[in-house]
Protein backbone atom coordinates (compact mmCIF):
# COMPACT_ATOMS: atom_id res chain seq x y z
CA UNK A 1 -2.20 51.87 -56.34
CA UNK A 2 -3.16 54.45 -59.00
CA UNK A 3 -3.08 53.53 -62.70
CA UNK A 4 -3.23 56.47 -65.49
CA UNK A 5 -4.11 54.82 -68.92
CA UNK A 6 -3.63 57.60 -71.99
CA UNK A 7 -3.48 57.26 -75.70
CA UNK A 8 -1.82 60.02 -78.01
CA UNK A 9 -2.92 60.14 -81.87
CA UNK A 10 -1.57 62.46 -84.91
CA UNK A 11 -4.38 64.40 -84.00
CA UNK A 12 -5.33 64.16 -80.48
CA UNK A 13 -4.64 62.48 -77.32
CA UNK A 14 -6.49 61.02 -74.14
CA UNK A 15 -5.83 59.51 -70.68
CA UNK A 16 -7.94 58.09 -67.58
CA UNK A 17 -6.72 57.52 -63.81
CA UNK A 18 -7.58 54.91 -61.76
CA UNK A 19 -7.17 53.46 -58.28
CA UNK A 20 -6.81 49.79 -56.37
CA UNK A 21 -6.90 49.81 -52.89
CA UNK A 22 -6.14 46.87 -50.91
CA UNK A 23 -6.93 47.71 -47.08
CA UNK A 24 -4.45 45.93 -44.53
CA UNK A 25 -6.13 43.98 -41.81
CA UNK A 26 -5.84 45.05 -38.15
CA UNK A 27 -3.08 43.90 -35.96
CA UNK A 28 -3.68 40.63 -33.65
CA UNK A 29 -4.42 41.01 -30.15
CA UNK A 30 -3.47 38.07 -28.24
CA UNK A 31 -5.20 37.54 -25.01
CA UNK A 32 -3.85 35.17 -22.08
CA UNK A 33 -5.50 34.59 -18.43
CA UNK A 34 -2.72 35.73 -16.02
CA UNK A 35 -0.31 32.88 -13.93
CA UNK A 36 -2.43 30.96 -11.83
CA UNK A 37 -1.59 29.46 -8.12
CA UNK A 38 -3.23 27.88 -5.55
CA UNK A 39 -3.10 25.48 -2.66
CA UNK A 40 -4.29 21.73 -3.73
CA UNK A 41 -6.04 22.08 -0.22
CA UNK A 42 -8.47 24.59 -1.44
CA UNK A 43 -10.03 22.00 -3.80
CA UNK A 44 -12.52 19.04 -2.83
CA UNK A 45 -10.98 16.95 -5.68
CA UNK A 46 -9.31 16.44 -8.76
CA UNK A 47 -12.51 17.12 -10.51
CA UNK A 48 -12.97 20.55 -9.12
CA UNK A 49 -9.36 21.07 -10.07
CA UNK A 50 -10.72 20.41 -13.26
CA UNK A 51 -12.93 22.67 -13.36
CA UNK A 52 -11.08 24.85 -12.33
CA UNK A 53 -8.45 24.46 -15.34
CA UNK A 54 -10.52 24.49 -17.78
CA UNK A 55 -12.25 27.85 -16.82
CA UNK A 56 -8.61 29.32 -17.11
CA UNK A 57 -8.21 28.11 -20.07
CA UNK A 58 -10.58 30.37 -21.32
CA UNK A 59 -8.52 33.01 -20.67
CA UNK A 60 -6.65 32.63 -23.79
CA UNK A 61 -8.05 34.37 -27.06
CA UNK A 62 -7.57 36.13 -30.09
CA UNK A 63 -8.80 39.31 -31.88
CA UNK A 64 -7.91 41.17 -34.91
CA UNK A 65 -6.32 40.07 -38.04
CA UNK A 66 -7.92 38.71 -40.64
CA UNK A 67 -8.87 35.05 -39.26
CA UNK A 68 -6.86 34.18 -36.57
CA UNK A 69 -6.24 31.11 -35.48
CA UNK A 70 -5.24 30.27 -32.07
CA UNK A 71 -4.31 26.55 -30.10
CA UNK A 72 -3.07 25.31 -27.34
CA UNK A 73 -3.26 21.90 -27.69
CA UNK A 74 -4.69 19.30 -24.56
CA UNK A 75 -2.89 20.45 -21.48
CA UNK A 76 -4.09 18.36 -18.35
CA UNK A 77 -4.77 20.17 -14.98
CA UNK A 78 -2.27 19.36 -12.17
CA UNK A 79 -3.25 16.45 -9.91
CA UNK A 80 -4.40 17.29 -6.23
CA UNK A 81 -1.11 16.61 -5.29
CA UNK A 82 0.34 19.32 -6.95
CA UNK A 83 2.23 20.73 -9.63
CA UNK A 84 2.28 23.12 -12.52
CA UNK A 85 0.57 22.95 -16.50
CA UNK A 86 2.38 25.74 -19.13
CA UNK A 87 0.01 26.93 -21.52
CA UNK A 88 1.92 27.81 -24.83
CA UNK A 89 -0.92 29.64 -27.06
CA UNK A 90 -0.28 29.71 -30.44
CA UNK A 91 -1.78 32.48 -33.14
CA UNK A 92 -1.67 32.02 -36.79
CA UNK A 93 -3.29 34.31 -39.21
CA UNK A 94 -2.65 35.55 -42.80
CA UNK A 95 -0.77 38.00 -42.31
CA UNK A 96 0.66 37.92 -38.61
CA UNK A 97 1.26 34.66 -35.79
CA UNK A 98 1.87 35.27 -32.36
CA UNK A 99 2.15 32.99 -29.13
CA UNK A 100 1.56 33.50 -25.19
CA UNK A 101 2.43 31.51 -21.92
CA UNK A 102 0.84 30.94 -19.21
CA UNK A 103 1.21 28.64 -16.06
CA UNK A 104 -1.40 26.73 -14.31
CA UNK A 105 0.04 25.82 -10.94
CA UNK A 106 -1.52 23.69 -7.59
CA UNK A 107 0.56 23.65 -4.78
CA UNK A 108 1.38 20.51 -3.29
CA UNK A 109 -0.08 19.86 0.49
CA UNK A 110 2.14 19.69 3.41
CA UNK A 111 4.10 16.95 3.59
CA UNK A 112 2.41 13.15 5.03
CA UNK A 113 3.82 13.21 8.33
CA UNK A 114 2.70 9.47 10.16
CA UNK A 115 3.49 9.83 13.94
CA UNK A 116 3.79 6.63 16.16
CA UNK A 117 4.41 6.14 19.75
CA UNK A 118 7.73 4.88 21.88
CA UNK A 119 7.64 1.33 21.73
CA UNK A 120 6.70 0.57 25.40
CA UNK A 121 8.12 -1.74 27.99
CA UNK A 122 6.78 -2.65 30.97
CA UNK A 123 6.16 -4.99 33.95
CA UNK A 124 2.78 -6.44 35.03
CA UNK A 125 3.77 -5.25 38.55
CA UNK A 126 3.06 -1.63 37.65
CA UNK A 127 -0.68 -2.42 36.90
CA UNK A 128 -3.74 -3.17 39.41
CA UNK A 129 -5.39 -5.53 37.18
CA UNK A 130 -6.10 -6.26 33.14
CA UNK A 131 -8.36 -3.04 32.78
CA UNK A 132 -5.56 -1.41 34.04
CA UNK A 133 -3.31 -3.04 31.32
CA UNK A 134 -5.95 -2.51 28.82
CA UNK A 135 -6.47 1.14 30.25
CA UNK A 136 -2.88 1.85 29.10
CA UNK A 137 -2.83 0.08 25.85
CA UNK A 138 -5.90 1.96 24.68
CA UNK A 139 -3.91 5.60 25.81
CA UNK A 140 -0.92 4.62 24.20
CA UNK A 141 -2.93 3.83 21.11
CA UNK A 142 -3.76 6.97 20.73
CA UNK A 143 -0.05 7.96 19.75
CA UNK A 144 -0.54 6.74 16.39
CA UNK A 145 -1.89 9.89 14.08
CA UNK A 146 -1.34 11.63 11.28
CA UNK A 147 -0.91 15.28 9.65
CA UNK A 148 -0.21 17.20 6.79
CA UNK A 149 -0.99 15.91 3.14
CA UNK A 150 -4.33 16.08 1.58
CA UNK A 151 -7.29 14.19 3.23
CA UNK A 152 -5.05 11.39 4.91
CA UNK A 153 -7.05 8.54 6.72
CA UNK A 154 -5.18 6.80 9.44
CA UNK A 155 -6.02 2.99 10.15
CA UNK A 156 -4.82 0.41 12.96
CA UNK A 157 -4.63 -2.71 11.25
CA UNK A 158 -6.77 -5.46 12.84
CA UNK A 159 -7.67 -5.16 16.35
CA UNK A 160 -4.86 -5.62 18.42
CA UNK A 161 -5.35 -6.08 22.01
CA UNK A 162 -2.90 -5.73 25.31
CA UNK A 163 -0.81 -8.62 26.26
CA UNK A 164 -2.76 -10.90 29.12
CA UNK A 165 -1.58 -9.14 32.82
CA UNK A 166 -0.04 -12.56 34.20
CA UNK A 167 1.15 -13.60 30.81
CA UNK A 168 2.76 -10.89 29.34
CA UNK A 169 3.97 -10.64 26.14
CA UNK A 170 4.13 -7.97 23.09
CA UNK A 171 1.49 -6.86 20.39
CA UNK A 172 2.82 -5.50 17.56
CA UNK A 173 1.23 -2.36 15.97
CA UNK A 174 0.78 -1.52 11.97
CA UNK A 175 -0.56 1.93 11.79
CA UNK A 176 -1.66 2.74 7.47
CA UNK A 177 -1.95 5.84 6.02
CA UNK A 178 -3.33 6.23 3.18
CA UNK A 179 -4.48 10.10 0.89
CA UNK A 180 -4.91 11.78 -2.31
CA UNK A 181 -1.25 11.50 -2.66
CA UNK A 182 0.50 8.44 -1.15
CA UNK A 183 0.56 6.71 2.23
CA UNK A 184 2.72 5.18 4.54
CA UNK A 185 3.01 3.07 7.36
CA UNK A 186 4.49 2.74 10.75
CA UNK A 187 4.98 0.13 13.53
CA UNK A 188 5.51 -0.16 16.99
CA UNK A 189 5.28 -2.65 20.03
CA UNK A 190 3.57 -2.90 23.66
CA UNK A 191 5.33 -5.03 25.51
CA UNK A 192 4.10 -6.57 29.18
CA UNK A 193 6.62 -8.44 31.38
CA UNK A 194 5.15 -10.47 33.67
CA UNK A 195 6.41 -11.23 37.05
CA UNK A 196 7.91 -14.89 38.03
CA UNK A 197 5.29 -16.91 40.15
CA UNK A 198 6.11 -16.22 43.87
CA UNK A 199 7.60 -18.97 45.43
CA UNK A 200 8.46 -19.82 49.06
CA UNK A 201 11.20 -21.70 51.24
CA UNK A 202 10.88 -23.17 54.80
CA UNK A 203 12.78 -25.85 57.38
CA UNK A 204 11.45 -29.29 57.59
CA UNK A 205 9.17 -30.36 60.65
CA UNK A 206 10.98 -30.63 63.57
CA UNK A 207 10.26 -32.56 66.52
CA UNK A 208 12.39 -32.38 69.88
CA UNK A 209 11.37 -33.97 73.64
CA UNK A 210 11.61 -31.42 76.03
CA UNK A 211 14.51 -33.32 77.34
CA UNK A 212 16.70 -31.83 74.64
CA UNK A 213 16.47 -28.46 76.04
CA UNK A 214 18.27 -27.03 79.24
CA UNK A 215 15.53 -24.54 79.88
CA UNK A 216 12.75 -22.61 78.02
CA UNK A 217 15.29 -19.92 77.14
CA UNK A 218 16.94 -22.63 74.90
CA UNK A 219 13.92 -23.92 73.24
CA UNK A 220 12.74 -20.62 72.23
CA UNK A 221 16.36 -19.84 70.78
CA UNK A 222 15.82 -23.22 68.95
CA UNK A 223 12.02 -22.16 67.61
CA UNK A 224 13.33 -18.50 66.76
CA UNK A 225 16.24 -20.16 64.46
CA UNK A 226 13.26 -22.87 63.09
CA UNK A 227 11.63 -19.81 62.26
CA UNK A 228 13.89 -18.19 60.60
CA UNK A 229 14.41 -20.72 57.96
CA UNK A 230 11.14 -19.97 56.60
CA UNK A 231 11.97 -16.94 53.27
CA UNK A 232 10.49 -15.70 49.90
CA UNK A 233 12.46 -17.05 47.55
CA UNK A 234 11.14 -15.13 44.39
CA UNK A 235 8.83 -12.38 45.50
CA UNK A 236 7.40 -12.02 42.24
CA UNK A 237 5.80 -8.01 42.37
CA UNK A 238 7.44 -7.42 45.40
CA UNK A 239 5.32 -9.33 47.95
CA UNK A 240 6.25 -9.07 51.98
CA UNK A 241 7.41 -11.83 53.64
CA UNK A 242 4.91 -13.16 55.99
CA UNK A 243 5.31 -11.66 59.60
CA UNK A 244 5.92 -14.81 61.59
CA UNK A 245 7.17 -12.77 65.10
CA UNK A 246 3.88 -13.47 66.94
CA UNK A 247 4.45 -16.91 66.79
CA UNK A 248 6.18 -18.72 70.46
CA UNK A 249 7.60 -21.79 70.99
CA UNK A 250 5.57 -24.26 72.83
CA UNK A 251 5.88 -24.25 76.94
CA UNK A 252 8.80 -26.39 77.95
CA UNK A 253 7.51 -28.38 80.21
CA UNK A 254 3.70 -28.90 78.48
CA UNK A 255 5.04 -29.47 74.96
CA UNK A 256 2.74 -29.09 72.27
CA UNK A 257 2.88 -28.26 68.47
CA UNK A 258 2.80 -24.91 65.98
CA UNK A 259 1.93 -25.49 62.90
CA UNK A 260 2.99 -22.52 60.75
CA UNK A 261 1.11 -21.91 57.53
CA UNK A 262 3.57 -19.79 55.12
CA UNK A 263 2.43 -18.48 52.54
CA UNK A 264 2.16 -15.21 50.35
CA UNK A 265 -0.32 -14.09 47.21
CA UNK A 266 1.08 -11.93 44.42
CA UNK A 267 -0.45 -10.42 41.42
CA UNK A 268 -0.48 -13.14 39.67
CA UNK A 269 0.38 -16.25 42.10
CA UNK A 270 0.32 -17.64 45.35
CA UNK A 271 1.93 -20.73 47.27
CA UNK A 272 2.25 -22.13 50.89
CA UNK A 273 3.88 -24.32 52.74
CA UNK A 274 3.42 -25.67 56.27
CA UNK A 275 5.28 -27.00 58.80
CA UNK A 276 5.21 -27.73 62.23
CA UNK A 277 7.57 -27.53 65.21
CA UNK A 278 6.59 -30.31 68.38
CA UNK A 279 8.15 -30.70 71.79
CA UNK A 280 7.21 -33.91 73.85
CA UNK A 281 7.02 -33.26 77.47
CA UNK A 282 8.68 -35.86 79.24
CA UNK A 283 6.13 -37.93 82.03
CA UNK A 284 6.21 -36.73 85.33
CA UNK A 285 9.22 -38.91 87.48
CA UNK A 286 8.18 -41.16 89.94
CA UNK A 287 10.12 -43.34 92.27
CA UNK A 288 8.45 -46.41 94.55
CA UNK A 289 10.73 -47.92 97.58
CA UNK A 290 9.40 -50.78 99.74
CA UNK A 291 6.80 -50.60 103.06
CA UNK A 292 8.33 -49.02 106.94
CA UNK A 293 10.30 -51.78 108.08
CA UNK A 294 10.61 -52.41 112.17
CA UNK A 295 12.69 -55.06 113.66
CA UNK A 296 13.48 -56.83 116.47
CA UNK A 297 17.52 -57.06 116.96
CA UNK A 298 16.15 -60.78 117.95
CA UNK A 299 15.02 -61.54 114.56
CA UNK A 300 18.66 -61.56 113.28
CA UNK A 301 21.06 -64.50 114.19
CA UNK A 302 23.58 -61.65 113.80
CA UNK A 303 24.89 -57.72 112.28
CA UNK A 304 25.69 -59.58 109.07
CA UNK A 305 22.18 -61.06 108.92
CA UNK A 306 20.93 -57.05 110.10
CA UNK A 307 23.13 -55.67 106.89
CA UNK A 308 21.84 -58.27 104.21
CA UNK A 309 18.24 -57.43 105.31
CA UNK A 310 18.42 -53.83 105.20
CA UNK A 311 20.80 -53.76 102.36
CA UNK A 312 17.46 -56.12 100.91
CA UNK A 313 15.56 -53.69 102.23
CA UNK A 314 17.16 -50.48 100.32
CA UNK A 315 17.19 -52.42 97.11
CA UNK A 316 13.62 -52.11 96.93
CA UNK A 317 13.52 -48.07 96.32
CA UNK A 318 13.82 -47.36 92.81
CA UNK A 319 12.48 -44.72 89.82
CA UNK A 320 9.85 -45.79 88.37
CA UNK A 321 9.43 -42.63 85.77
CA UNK A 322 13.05 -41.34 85.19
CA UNK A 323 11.45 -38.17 82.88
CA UNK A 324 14.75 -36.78 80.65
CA UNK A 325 16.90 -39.67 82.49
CA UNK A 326 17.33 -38.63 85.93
CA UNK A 327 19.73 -40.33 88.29
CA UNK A 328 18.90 -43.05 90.57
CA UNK A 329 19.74 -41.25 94.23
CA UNK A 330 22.81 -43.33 95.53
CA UNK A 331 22.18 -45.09 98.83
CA UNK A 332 25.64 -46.56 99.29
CA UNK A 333 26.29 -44.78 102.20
CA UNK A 334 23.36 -45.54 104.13
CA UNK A 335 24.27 -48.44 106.95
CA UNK A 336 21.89 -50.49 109.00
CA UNK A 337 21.45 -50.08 112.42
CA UNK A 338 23.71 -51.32 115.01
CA UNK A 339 22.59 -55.09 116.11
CA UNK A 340 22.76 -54.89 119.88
CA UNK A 341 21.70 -50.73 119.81
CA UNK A 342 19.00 -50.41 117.88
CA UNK A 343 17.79 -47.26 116.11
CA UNK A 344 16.20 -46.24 113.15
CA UNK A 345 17.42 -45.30 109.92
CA UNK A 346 15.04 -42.97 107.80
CA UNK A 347 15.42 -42.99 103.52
CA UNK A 348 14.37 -39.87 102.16
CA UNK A 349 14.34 -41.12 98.10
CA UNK A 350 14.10 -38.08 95.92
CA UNK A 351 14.36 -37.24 92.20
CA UNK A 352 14.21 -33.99 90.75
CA UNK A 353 14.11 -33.51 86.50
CA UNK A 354 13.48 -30.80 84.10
CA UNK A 355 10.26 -30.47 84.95
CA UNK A 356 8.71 -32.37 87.55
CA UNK A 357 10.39 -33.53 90.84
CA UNK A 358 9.29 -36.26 93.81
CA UNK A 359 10.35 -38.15 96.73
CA UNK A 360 9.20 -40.99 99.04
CA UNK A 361 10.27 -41.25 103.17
CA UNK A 362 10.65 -44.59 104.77
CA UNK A 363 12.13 -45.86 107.58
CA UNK A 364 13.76 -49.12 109.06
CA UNK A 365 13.91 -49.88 112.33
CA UNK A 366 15.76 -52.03 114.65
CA UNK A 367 14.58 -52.35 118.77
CA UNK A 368 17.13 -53.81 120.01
CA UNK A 369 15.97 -56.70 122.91
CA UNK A 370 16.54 -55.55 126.82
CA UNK A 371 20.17 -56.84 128.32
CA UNK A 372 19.91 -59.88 129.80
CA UNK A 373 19.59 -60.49 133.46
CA UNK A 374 18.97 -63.32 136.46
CA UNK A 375 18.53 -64.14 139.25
CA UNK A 376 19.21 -66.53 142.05
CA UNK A 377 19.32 -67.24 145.82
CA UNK A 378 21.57 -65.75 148.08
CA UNK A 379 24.74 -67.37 149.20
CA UNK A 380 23.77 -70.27 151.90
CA UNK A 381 26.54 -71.16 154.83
């Protein structure tokens, strides 16, 4: 601004020019960092997030003006887990103000993603033995894992073991995550079936005399349907019956016993029975009859006295051993000699049984006395 001061008088006059300058001050300048993103992965932690942050920060500034003044207040860094800080800068100065905006961003990590395994069923029968089991249990373990979100650390809880081979049973599983971000858990069960303890079925002992059989064709039929009551009831893993087809009945006619042991082993059980299957032989038959008899036709006062002798006389043979119950021979029709002729009758006494057959030969014998004669002089005259 220029000022002329002048004065004017009757006589003369003056005047003086001056100047006052006030010089404007130069326009603010406003500086911000630019927008900021990056993956919460590419940090160790939150401090180095942190850091991070706070070196951005001094991105922001001011120049110009008089004596600008610039804020932006306390902003916090995003956590690891991600998310975004706006930066609102703020410029006062005596003349001007101004603001800028920036963002601050961290990416959030992939999502937690907790992975389990099937729940698993199975039967004892599929395994060889507990390290088997065990085996199994420690593979399927290995389905529990995790991925994605930021430094997770997976944990079984406790120990958990495999269900006992021949007691089955189920162990339940608690798998815990846990990261920078959150957690989560997940469960899941390995469950062992075990088998039902074998068990076994069979006839009682039997015990027959050979005499109840027509012939060894019969007793075997009887031993093969003996044997054949003999079964697995409950085979437990699947177990074969016991071959029992190399077993025979005993010999007819020597009786004699089989004992049969039955029994099978499983996984996780076993059991037997036995029982035994006896034939008696009968004794050998046997028949006694009396001594040769031999007569004189003389020694009987007459034929009835002959008949009640040798009828005495047959009475004698009999069986002795009659083995499955043989029959007596009949001798009914057997006659004694005639008195006055003479002659011999001969017994053959036989018995034949199942298994074992005799006889005896005897005879009875009448002589019958020379006829009768005399003698005497001739006729006298």
């Amino acid at each position: 601004m220029s000022i002329t001061y002048s004065i004017a008088d009757l006589c003369s006059s003056a005047s003086i020019t001056r100047s006052f300058t006030v010089n404007a001050p130069t326009a603010i300048v406003i500086a911000e960092p630019a927008d900021f993103s990056a993956d919460a992965t590419d940090f160790a932690d939150q401090a180095e997030i942190n850091a991070a942050f706070a070196s951005w920060l001094e991105g922001f500034g001011v120049t110009g003006g008089c004596n600008p003044q610039g804020s932006y207040g306390t902003p916090a860094a995003p956590t690891l887990c991600g998310g975004f800080t706006e930066v609102t800068y703020n410029v006062t100065d005596l003349c001007q103000t101004g603001t800028a905006t920036a963002t601050f961003t961290i990416v959030s990590p992939n999502p937690l993603v907790i992975n389990k395994p099937n729940d698993y069923s199975g039967s004892s029968c599929m395994f060889a033995d507990q390290a088997a089991v065990d085996a199994a249990f420690a593979a399927w373990l290995t389905g529990f894992s995790v991925s994605g979100g930021f430094n997770p650390v997976g944990t079984i809880v406790g120990s958990p073991v495999a269900p006992a081979l021949c007691q089955g049973g189920t162990t339940t599983v608690t798998y815990i995550v846990t990261d920078e971000c959150g957690g989560g858990s997940v469960t899941a069960t390995f469950t062992l079936i075990a088998p039902s303890a074998v068990s076994v079925e069979g006839p009682a002992d039997a015990s027959y005399s050979s005499c109840d059989f027509t012939d060894q064709a019969a007793l075997n039929t009887a031993f093969a349907a003996w044997l054949g009551q003999f079964e697995v009831t409950e085979d437990g893993c699947g177990v074969t019956a016991p071959d029992l087809s190399n077993l025979t009945a005993p010999v007819l006619c020597e009786g004699g016993v089989v004992t049969v042991t039955y029994g099978i082993t499983d996984l996780c059980s076993s059991t037997s029975i036995t029982r035994s299957f006896s034939v008696t032989a009968p004794s050998a038959v046997s028949v006694a009859g009396p001594a040769d008899a031999s007569y004189s036709s003389c020694d009987f006062t007459d034929q009835a006295a002959l008949n009640t002798a040798f009828a005495a006389w047959l009475g004698q043979f009999e069986v002795t051993e009659d083995g499955c119950g043989v029959t007596a021979p009949d001798l009914s029709n057997l006659t004694a000699p005639v008195l006055c002729e003479g002659g011999v009758v001969t017994v053959t006494y036989g018995i034949t049984d199942l298994c074992s057959s005799t006889s005896i030969t005897r005879s009875f014998s009448v002589t019958a006395p020379s006829a009768v004669s005399v003698a005497g002089p001739a006729d006298a005259s």
